[in-house]
Protein backbone atom coordinates (compact mmCIF):
# COMPACT_ATOMS: atom_id res chain seq x y z
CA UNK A 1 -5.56 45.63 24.90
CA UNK A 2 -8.49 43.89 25.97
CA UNK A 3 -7.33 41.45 22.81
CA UNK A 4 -4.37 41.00 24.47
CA UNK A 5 -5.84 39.96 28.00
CA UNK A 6 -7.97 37.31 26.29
CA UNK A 7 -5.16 35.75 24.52
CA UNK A 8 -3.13 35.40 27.42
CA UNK A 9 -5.60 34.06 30.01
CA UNK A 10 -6.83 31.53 27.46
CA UNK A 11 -3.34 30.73 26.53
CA UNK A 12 -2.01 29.53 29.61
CA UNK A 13 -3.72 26.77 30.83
CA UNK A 14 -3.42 25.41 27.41
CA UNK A 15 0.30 25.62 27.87
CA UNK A 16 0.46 24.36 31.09
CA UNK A 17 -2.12 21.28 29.94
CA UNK A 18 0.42 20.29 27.20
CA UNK A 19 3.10 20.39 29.31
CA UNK A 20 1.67 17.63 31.64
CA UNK A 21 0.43 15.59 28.60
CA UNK A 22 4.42 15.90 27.04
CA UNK A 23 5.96 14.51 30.62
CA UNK A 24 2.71 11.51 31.33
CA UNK A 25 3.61 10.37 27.72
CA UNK A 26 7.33 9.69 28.93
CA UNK A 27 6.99 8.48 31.91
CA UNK A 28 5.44 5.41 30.81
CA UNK A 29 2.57 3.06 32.28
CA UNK A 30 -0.37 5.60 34.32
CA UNK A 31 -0.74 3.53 36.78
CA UNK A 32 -4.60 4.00 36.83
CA UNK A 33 -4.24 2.05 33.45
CA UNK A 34 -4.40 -1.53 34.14
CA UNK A 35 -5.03 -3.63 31.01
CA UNK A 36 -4.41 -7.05 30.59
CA UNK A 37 -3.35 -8.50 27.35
CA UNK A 38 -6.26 -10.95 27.29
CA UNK A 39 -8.42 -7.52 26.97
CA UNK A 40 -7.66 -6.86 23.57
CA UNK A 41 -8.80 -7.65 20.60
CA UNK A 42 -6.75 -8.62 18.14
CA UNK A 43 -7.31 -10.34 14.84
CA UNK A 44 -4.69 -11.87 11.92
CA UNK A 45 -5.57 -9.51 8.75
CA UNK A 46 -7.15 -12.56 6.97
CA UNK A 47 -10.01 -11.86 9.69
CA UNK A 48 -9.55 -14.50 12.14
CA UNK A 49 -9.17 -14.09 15.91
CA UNK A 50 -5.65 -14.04 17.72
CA UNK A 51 -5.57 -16.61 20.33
CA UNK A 52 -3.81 -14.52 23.12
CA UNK A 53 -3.25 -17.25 25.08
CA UNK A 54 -0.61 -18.46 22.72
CA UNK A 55 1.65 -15.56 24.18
CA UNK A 56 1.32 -17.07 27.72
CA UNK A 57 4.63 -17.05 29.35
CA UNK A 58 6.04 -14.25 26.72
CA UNK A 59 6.86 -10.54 26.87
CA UNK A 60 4.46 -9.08 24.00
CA UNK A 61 5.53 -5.62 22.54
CA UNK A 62 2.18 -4.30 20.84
CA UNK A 63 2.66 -1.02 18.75
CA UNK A 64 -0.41 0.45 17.60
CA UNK A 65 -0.27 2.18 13.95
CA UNK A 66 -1.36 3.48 10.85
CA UNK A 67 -0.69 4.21 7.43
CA UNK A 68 -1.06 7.58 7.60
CA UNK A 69 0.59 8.17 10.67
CA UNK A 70 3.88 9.62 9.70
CA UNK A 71 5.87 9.04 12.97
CA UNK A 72 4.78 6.02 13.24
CA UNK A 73 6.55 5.07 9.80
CA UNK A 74 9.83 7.35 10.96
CA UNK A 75 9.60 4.58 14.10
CA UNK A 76 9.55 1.51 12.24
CA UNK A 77 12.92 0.99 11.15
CA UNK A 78 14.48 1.50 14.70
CA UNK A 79 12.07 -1.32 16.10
CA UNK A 80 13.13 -3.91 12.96
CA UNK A 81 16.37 -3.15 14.45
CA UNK A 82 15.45 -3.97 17.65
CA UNK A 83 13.61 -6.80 17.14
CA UNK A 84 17.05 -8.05 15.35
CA UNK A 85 19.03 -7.00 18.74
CA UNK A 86 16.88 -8.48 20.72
CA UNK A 87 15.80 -12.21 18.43
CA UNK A 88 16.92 -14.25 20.91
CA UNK A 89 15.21 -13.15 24.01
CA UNK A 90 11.60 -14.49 24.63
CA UNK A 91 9.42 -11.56 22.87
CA UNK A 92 6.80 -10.65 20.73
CA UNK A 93 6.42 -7.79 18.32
CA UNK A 94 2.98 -6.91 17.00
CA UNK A 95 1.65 -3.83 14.85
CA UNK A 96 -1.83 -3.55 15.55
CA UNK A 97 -4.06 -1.02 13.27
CA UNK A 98 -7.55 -0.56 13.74
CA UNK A 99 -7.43 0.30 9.33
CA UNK A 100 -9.28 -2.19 7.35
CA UNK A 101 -6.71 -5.43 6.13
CA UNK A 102 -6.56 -4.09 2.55
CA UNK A 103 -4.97 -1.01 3.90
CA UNK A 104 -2.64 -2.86 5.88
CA UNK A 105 -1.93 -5.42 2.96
CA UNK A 106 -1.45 -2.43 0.51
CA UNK A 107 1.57 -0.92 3.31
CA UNK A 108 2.86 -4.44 3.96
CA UNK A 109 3.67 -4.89 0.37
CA UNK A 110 5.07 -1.35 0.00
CA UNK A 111 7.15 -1.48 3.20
CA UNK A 112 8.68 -4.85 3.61
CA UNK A 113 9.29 -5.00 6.99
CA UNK A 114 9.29 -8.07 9.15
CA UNK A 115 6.36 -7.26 11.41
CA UNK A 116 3.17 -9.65 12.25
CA UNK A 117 0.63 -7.31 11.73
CA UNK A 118 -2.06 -7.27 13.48
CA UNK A 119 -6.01 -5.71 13.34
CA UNK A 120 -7.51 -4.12 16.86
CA UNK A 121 -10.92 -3.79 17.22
CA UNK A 122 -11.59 -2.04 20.61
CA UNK A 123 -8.42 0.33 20.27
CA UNK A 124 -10.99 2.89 21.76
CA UNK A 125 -11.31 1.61 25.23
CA UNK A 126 -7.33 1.41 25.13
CA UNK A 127 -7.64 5.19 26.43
CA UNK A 128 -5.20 5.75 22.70
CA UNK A 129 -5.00 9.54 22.63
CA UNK A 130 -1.60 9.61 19.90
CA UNK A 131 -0.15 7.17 17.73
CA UNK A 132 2.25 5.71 17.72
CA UNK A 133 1.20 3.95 20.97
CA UNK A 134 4.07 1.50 22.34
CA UNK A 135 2.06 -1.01 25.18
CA UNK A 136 4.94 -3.77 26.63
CA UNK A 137 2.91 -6.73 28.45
CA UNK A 138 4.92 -8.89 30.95
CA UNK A 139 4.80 -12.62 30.80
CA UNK A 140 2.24 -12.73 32.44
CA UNK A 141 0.16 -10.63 30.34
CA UNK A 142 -0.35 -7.59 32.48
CA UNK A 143 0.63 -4.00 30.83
CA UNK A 144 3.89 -3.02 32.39
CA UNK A 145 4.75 -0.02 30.47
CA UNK A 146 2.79 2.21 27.77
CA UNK A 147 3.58 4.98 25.54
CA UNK A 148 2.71 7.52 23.22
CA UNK A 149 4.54 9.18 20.82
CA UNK A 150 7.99 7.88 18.92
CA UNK A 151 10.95 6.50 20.35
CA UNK A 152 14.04 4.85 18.19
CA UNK A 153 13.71 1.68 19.88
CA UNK A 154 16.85 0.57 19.24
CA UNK A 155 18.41 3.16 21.21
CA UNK A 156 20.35 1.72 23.63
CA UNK A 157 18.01 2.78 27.03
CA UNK A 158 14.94 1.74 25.07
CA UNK A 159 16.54 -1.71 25.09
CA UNK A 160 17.95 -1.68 28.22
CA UNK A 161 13.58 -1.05 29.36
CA UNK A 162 12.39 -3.55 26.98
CA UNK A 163 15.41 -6.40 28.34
CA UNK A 164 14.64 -5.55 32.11
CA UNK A 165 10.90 -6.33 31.50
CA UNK A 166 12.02 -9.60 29.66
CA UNK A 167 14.46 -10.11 32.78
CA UNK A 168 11.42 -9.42 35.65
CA UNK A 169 9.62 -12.07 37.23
């Protein structure tokens, strides 16, 4: 009995707590969160920095990754297809992983997709709890939405969101 009491009053607020974290992860950007893309950073996998002010005037899509992280590779083919959907609008797709570039390497040769990919070195102060992690920065470079968890991207809502951040100005 007593057994039974414990369970139940420990239970609970661990129910309740993953019930909020299941509805903040799909309602997009916390709004306490404000990153800016020029916060990040990001390197090519030979090592060398990524000059984020190339992206100035661009809608970057940044999914973080690994290559152990099983939905992120269930995710992958649905955001090739968007990518292909969307090829003529002004955006960027990067796949950052904070793994080591022989790691990535090793999956890029595996998985032939057509992703940049991309190292992160402070993905830690990017308040990451769950990969995948989807972050959408507006032209302007300022985080707009955020994510965590898998979506199939090229579901036709998910680019409806991605073209109305394009669109916004």
């Amino acid at each position: 009995m007593i057994y039974r009491i414990f369970h139940v009053v420990f239970s609970l607020p661990i129910l309740f707590v993953s019930c909020n974290d299941s509805e903040k992860n799909r309602s997009g950007t916390d709004s306490a969160i404000e990153i800016k893309l020029t916060q990040l950073n990001l390197l090519h996998t030979d090592g060398l920095p990524i000059d984020l002010s190339q992206f100035k005037g661009k809608t970057v899509f940044l999914n973080f990754w690994a290559t152990w992280c099983k939905p992120c590779l269930r995710e992958m083919p649905s955001i090739q297809r968007a990518m292909e959907k969307l090829k003529e609008e002004n955006i960027v797709f990067l796949f950052a992983s904070d793994e080591n570039p022989e790691q990535i390497e090793k999956f890029k040769k595996r998985n032939p997709y057509p992703f940049h990919y991309v190292q992160v070195e402070n993905m830690e102060a990017l308040n990451i709890m769950a990969l995948p992690a989807t972050f959408i920065f507006d032209a302007e470079g300022k985080l707009v939405f955020s994510d965590m968890g898998a979506r199939e991207w090229d579901d036709p809502s998910n680019l409806d969101l991605i073209l109305k951040i394009v669109k916004y100005k």
